[in-house]
Protein backbone atom coordinates (compact mmCIF):
# COMPACT_ATOMS: atom_id res chain seq x y z
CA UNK A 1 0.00 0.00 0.00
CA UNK A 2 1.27 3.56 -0.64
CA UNK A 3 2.71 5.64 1.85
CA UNK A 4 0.88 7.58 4.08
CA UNK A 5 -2.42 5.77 2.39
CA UNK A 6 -3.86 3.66 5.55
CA UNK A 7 -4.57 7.35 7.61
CA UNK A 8 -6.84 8.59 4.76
CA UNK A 9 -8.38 5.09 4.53
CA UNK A 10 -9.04 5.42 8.29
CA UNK A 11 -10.25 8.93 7.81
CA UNK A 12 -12.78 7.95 5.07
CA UNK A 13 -13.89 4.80 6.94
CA UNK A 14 -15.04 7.31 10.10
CA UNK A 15 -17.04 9.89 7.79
CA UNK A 16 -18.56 6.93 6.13
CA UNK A 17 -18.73 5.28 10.05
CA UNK A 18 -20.68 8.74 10.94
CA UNK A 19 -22.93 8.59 7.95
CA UNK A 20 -24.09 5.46 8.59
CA UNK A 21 -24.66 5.77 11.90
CA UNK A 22 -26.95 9.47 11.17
CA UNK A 23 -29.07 7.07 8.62
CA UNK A 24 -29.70 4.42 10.85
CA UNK A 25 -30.39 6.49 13.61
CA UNK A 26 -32.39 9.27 11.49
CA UNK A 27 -33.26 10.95 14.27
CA UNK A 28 -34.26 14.07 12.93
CA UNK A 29 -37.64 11.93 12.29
CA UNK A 30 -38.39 12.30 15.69
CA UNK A 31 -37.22 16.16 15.99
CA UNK A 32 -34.14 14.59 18.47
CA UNK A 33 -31.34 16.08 17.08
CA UNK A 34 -31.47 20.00 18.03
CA UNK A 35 -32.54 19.36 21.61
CA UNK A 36 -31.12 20.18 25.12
CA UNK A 37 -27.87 22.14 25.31
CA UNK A 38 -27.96 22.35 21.17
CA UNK A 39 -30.90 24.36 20.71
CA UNK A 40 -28.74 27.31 22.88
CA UNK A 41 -25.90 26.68 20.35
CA UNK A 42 -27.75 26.82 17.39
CA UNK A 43 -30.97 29.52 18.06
CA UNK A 44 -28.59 31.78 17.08
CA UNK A 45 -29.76 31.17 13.74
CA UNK A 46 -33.53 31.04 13.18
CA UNK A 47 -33.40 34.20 15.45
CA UNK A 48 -31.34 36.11 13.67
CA UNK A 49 -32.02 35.27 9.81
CA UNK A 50 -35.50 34.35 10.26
CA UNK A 51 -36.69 36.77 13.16
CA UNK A 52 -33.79 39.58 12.60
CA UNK A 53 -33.25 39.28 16.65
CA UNK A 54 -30.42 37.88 17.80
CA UNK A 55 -31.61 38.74 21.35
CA UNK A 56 -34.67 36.66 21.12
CA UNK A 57 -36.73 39.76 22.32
CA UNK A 58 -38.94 38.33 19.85
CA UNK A 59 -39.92 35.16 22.45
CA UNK A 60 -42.31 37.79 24.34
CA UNK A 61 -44.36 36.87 21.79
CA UNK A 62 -45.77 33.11 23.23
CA UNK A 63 -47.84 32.68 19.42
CA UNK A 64 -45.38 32.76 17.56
CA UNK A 65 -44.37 29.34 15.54
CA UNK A 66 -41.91 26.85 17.30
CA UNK A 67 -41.55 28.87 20.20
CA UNK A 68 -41.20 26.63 22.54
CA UNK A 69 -38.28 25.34 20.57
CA UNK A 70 -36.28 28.11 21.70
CA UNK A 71 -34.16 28.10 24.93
CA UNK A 72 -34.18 31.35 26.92
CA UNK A 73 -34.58 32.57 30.43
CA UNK A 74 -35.81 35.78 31.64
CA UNK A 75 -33.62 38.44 33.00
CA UNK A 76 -34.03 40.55 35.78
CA UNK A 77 -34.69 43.97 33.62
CA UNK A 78 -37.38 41.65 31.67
CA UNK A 79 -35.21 40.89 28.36
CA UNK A 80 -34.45 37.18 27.44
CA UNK A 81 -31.23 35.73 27.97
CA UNK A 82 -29.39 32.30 26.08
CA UNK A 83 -26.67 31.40 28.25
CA UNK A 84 -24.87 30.33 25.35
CA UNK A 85 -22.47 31.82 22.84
CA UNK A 86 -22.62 32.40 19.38
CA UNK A 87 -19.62 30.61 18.23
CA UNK A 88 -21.36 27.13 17.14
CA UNK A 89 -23.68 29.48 15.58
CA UNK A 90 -21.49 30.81 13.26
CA UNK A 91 -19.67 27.63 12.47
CA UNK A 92 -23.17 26.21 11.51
CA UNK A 93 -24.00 29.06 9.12
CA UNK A 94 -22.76 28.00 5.87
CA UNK A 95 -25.13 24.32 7.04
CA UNK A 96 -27.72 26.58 7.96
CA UNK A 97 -28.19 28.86 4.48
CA UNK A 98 -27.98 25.22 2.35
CA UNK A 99 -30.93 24.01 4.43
CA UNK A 100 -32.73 27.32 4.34
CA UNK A 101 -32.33 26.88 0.44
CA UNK A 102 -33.01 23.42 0.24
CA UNK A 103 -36.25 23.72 2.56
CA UNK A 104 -38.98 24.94 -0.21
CA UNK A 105 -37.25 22.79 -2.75
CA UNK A 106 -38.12 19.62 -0.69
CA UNK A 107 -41.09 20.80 0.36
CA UNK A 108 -40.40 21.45 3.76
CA UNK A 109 -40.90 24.86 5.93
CA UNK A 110 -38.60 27.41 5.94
CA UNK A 111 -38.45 27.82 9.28
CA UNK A 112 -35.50 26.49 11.40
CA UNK A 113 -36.42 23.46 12.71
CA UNK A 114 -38.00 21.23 9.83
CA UNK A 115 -35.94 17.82 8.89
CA UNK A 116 -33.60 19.46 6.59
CA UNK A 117 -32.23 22.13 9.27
CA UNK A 118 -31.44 19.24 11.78
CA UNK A 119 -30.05 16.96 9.01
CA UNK A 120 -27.43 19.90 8.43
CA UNK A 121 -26.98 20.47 11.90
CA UNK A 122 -25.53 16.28 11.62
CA UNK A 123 -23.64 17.18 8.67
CA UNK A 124 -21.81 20.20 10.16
CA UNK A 125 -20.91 18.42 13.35
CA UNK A 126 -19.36 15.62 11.00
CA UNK A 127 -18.23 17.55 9.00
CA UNK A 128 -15.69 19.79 11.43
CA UNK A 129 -15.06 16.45 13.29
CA UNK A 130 -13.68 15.08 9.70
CA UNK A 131 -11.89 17.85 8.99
CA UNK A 132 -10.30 17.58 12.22
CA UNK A 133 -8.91 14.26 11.68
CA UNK A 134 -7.72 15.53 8.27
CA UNK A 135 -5.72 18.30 10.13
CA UNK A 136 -4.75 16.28 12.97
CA UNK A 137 -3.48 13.79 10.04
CA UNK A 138 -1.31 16.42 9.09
CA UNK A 139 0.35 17.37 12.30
CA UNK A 140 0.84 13.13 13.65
CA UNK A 141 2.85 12.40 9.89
CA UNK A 142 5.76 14.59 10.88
CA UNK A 143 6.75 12.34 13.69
CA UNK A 144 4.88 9.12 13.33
CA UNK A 145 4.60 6.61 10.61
CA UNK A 146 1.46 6.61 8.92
CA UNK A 147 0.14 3.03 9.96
CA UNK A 148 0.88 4.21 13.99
CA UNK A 149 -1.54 7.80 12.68
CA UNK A 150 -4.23 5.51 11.18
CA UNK A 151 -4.43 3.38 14.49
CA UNK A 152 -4.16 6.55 16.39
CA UNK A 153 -7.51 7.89 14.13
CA UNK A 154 -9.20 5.42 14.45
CA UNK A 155 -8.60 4.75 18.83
CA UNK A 156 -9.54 8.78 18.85
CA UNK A 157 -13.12 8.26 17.02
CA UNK A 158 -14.00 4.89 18.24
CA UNK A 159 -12.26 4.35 21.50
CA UNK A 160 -13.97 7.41 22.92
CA UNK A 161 -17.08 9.38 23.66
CA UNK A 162 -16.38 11.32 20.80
CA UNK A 163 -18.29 8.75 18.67
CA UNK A 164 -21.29 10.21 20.07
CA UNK A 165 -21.10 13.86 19.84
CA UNK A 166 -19.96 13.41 16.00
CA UNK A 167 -23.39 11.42 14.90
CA UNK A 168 -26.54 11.51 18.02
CA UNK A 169 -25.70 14.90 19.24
CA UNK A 170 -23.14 16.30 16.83
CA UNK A 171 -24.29 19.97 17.59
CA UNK A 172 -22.96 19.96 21.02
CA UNK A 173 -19.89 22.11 20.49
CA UNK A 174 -17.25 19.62 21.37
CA UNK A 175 -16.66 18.60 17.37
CA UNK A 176 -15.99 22.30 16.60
CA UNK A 177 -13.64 22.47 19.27
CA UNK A 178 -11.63 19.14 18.41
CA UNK A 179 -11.59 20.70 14.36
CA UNK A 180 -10.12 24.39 16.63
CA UNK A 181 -7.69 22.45 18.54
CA UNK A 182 -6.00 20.83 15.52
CA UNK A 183 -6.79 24.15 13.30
CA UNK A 184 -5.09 26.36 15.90
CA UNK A 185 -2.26 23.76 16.19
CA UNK A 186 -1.14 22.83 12.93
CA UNK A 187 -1.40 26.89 11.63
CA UNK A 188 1.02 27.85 15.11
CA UNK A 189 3.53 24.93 13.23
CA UNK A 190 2.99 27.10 10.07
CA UNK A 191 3.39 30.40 11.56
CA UNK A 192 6.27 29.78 12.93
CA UNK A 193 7.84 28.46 9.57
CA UNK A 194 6.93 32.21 8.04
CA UNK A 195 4.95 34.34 9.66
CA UNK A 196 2.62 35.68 6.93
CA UNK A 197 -0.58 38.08 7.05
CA UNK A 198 -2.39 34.88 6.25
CA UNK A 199 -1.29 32.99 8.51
CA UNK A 200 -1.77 34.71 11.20
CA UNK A 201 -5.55 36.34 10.34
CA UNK A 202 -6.16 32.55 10.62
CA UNK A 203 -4.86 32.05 13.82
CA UNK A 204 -6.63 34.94 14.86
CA UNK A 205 -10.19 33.93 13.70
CA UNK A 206 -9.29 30.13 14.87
CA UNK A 207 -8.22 31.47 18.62
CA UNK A 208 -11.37 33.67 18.45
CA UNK A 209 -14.03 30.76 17.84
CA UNK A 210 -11.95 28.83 20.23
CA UNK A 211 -12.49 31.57 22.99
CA UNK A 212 -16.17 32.26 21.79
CA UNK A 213 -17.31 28.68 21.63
CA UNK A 214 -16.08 27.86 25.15
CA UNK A 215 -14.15 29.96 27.07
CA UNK A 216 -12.18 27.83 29.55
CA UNK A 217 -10.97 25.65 26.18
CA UNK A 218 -8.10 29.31 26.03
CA UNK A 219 -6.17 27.08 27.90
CA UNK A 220 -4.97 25.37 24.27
CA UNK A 221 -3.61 29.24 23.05
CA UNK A 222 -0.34 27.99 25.51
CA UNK A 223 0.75 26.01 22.50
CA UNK A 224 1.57 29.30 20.38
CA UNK A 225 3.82 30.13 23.39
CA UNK A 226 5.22 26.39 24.01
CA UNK A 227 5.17 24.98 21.12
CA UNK A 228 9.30 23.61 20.30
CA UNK A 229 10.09 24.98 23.61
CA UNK A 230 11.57 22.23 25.90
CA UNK A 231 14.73 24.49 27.23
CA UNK A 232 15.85 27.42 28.94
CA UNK A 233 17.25 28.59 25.52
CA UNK A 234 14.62 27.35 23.09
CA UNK A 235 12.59 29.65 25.41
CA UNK A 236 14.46 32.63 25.56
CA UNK A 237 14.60 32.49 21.56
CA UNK A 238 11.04 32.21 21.87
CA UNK A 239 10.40 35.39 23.64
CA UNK A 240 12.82 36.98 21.54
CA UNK A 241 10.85 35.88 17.72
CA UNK A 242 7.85 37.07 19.70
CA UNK A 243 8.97 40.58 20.34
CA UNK A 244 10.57 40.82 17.00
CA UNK A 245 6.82 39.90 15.60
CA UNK A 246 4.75 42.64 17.72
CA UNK A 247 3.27 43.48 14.82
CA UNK A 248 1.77 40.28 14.36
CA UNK A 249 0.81 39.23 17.28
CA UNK A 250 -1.64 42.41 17.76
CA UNK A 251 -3.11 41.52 14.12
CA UNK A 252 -3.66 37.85 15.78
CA UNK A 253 -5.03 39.59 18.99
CA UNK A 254 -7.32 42.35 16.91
CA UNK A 255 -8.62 39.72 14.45
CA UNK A 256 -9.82 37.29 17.68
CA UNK A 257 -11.77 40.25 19.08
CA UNK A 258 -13.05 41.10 16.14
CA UNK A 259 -14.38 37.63 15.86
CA UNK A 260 -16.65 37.48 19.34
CA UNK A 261 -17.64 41.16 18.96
CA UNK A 262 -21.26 39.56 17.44
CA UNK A 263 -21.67 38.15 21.20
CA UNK A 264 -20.54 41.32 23.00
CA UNK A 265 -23.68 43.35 20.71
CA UNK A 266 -25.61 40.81 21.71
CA UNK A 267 -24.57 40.66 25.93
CA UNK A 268 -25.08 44.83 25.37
CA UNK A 269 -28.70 44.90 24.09
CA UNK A 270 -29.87 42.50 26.33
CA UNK A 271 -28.01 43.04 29.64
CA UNK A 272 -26.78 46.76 29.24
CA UNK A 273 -22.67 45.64 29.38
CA UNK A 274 -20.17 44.40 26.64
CA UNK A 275 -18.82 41.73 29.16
CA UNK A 276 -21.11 39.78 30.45
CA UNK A 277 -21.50 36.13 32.49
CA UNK A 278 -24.24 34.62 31.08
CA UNK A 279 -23.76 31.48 33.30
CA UNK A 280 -25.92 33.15 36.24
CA UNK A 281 -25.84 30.87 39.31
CA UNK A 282 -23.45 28.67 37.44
CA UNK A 283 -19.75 28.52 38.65
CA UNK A 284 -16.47 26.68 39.50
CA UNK A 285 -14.74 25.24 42.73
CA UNK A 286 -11.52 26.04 42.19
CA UNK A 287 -10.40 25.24 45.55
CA UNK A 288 -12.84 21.62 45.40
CA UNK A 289 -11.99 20.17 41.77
CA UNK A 290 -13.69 16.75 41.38
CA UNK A 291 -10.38 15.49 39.75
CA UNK A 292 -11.18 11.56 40.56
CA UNK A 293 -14.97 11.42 40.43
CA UNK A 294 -14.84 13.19 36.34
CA UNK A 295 -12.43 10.58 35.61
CA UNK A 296 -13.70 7.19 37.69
CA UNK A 297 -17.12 8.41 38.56
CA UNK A 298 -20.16 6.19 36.97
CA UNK A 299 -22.28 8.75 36.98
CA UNK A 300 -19.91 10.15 34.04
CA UNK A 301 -16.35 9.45 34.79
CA UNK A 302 -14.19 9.94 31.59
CA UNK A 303 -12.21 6.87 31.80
CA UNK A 304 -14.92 4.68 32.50
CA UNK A 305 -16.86 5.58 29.61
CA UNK A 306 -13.80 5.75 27.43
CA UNK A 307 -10.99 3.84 29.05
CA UNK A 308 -8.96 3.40 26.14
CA UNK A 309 -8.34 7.45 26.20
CA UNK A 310 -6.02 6.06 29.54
CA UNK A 311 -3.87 5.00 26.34
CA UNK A 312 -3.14 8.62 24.92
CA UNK A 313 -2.22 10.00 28.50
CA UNK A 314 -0.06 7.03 29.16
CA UNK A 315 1.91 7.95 25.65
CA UNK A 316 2.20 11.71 26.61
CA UNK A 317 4.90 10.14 28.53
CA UNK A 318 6.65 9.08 25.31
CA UNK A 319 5.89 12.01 23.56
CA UNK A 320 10.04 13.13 24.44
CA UNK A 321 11.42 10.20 22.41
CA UNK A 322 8.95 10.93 19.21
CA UNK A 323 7.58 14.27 19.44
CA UNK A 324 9.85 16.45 21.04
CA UNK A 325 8.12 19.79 19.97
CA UNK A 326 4.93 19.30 21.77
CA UNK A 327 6.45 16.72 24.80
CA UNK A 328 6.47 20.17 27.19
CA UNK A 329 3.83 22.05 26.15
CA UNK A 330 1.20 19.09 25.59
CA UNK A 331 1.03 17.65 29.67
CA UNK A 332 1.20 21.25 30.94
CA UNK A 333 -2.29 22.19 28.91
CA UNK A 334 -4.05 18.96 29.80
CA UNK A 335 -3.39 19.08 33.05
CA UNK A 336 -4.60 22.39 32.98
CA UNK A 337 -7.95 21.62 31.26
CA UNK A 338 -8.26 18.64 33.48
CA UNK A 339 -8.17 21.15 36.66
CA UNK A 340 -10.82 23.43 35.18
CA UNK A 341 -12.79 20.85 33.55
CA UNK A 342 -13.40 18.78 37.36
CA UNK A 343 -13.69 22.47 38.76
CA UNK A 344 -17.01 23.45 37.17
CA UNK A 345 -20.11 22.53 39.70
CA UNK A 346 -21.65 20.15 37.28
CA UNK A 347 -18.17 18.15 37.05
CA UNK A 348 -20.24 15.32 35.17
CA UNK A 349 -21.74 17.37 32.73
CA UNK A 350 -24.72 15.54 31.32
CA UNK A 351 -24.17 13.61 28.73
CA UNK A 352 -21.73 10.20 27.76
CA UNK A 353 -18.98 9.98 29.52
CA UNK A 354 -17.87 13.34 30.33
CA UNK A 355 -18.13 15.28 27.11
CA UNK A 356 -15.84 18.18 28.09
CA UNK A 357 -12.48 15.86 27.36
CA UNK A 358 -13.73 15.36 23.94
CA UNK A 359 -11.61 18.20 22.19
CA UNK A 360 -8.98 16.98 24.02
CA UNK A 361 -7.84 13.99 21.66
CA UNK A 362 -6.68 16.30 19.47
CA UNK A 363 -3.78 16.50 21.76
CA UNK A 364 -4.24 12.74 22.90
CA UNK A 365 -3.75 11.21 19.39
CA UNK A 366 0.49 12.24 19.80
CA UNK A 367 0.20 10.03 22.83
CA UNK A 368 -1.76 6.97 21.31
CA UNK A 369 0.54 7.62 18.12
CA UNK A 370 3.34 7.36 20.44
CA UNK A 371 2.56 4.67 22.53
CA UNK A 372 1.73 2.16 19.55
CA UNK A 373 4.76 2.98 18.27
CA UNK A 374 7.05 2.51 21.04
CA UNK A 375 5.11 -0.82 21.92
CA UNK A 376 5.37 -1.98 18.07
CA UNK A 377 9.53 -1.49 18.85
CA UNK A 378 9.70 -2.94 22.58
CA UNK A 379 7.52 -6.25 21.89
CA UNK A 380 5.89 -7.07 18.27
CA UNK A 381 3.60 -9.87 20.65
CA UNK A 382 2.46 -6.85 23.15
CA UNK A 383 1.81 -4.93 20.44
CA UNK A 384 -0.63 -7.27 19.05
CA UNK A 385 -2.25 -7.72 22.50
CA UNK A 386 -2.77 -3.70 22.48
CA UNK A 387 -4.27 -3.76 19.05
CA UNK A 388 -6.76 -6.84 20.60
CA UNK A 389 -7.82 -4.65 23.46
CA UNK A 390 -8.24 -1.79 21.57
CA UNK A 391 -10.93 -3.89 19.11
CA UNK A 392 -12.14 -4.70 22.18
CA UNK A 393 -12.44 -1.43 23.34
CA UNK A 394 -13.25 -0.14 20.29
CA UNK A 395 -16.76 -2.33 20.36
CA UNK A 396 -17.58 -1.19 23.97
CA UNK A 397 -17.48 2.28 23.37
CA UNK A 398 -19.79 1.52 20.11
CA UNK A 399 -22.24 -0.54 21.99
CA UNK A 400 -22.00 2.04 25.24
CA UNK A 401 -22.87 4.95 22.70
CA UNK A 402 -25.99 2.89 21.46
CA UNK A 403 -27.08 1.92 24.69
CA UNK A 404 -26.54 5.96 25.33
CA UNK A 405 -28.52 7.17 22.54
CA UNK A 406 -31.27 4.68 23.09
CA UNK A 407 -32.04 5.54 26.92
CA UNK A 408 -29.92 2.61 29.03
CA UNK A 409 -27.11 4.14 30.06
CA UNK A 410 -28.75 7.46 31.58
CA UNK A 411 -26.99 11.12 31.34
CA UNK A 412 -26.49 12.13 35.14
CA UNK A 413 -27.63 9.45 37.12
CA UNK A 414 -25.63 6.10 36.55
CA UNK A 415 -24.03 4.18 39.54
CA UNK A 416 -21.60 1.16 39.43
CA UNK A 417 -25.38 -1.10 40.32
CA UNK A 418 -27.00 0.41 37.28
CA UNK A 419 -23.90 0.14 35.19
CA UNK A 420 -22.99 -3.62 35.80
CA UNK A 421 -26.45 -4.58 34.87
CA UNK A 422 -26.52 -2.99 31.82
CA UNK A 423 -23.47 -4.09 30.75
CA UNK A 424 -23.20 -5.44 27.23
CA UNK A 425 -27.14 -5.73 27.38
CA UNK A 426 -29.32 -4.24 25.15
CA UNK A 427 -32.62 -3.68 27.19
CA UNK A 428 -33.22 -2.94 30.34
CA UNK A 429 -33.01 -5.43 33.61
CA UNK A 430 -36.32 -5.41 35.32
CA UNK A 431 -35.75 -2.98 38.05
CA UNK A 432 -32.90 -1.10 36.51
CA UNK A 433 -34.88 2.27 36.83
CA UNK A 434 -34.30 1.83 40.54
CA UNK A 435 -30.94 1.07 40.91
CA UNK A 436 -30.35 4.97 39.31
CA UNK A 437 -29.30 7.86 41.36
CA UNK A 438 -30.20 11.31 40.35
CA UNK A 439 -28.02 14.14 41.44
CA UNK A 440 -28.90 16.96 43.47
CA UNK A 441 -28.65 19.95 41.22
CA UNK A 442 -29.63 22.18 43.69
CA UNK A 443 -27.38 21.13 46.39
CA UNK A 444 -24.10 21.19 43.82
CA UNK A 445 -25.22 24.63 43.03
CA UNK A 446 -23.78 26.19 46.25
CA UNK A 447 -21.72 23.38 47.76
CA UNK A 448 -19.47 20.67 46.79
CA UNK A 449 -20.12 17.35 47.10
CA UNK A 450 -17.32 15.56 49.43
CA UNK A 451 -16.56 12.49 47.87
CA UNK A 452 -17.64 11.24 44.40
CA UNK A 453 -20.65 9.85 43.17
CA UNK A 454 -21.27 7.09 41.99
């Protein structure tokens, strides 16, 4: 087989994995597929080319077709809030003009929410996710053989809980973020090259959907800084190119803000200020991070749902024998994200498996790149027993996701009972409704829970 031809095999195999899975599942049928968390992300839309109000002042109006398809909550000074930004929003907007295009020719209203709107909702979430990989692709080739990147492709889409929030709920915002993180990366690799106008205008937009889209995910922008930085000198040349390239790096800086200014018009009309939380009552524990319940919790532990991601952070430690460039700079930002990520009140975050580590492969994939490889030239035999339990894993995260998306392994309330009688089953247990355990919102609100759940 050509070079460098089993990674795009493994790259088409996933978009065709994603289409499938979108047909069979067709839930758009049901209207299932802008719901929850994803109608704040993608309201945007309908509001603003539809109604021509991005503020959704419009909602006073209770008559007024699919409106209680919109999310909102009232504010204090009687204006309607989303608590979500506009960044998905404007990632979906090329998807969203096809479908508003496409919805008279296939008879269908042209309203925001008919079948066609929510089948382009799946198609953008695939579609970032894909491109993504393609990116990501690009990056793993310049230190890893291709067969090691096509094994590390495939462990990132079907060893983890990204499987789901690419097909069943692909407009969450965690696909966007996984194409941003590679996006960002691989242009900070270019930039440094040649630093061109280009170049850097694209860095700019890419770090200001990153910040838009979800805030805390900044943490990634330390890779401009430590990127090929692994010594006291590398580093001192490092400040040095950046004060010789001032010039630039305000351009990067002035394009970002110029890319969330849509959500500080927005924050102004409704709430009076520029900068504004729109998380009211929602915040973190920064002193109380739930480090060991988001990873080993069953209400939504990470590594439970998606052990085989315990792969990729084992290979970080490798990362200084194949990918020097990134070995510093790569632990320091997960460890990072892991400390805000368990900080936030919610620290399961409703959904499969933790959904807030899902961008995070795009930095994992050096680490299962780099452990298969360093396995493959330790012990052929143990290499063959990793590729085993990842097939292995690789079918419990696919039957997980199903039993996810079909109502058996619940979003918040799993416990280690529930769990073990689900296991590899594909209905219910009589009396498996009682062995769940609902959390108490309310009480997480104001005050950490002691130990973890679950």
């Amino acid at each position: 087989m050509r070079n460098n031809s089993y990674s795009i095999l493994v790259i088409v195999f996933i978009a065709l994995a994603i289409i499938r899975a979108d047909v069979k599942d067709a839930f758009w049928k049901i209207n299932f597929v802008i719901t929850a968390d994803m109608i704040g992300y993608y309201e945007y839309l309908p509001a603003t080319i539809i109604h021509q109000d991005a503020t959704l002042q419009f909602l006073k109006d209770t008559t007024i077709a699919n409106y209680k398809r919109y999310q909102h909550v009232p504010m204090a000074n009687g204006n309607l809030l989303n608590k979500f930004s506009c960044g998905v929003a404007i990632m979906q907007a090329p998807f969203f003009a096809l479908a508003h295009g496409m919805a008279p020719i296939l008879n269908q209203q042209q309203d925001g929410w008919s079948d066609i709107y929510e089948i382009m909702v799946l198609v953008a979430g695939a579609f970032y996710f894909v491109m993504g990989l393609v990116l990501l692709r690009k990056l793993l080739l310049n230190y890893f053989n291709d067969f090691y990147v096509a094994i590390a492709l495939l462990t990132v889409y079907f060893g983890t809980n990204a499987i789901l929030y690419t097909t069943a709920q692909a407009g969450m915002s965690h696909a966007y973020s996984f194409f941003l993180f590679a996006a960002f990366m691989l242009l900070t690799c270019k930039w440094y090259d040649k630093p061109t106008l280009l170049k850097t205008a694209g860095l700019g937009i890419v770090a200001g959907l990153i910040f838009l889209i979800r805030p805390t995910n900044a943490i990634s922008f330390l890779f401009f800084i430590g990127y090929d930085v692994y010594t006291k000198d590398l580093l001192k040349a490092r400040i040095k190119f950046l004060t010789q390239n001032l010039k630039s790096i305000f351009l990067l800086a002035l394009v970002a803000v110029a890319v969330m200014i849509p959500q500080w018009i927005i924050w102004k009309n409704i709430s009076g200020s520029y900068f504004f939380y729109s998380y009211i009552g929602e915040s973190f524990f920064f002193l109380q991070p739930q480090f060991f319940s988001s990873l080993f919790s069953y209400r939504n532990g990470w590594l439970i749902y998606s052990p085989l991601a315990a792969l990729g952070l084992a290979g970080l430690f490798l990362l200084k024998k194949y990918a020097r460039p990134v070995a510093t700079v790569f632990p320091i930002i997960i460890v990072l994200m892991l400390y805000v990520i368990t900080s936030w009140w919610c620290w399961w975050y409703v959904g499969f498996g933790n959904r807030a580590f899902v961008e995070m492969q795009a930095l994992l994939a050096f680490g299962y790149a780099a452990l298969f490889t360093w396995l493959s030239q330790k012990n052929r035999w143990l290499s063959y027993l990793l590729y085993v339990v990842c097939f292995f894993g690789f079918y419990l995260n696919s039957f997980q996701c199903h039993q996810y998306k079909y109502g058996l392994i619940h979003w918040d309330a799993m416990t280690a009972d529930a769990y073990k009688a689900i296991f590899l089953q594909d209905s219910k247990p009589p009396g498996y409704d009682y062995l769940l355990s609902a959390p108490d919102y309310q009480q997480t609100l104001v005050k950490r829970e002691p130990f973890f759940y679950q």
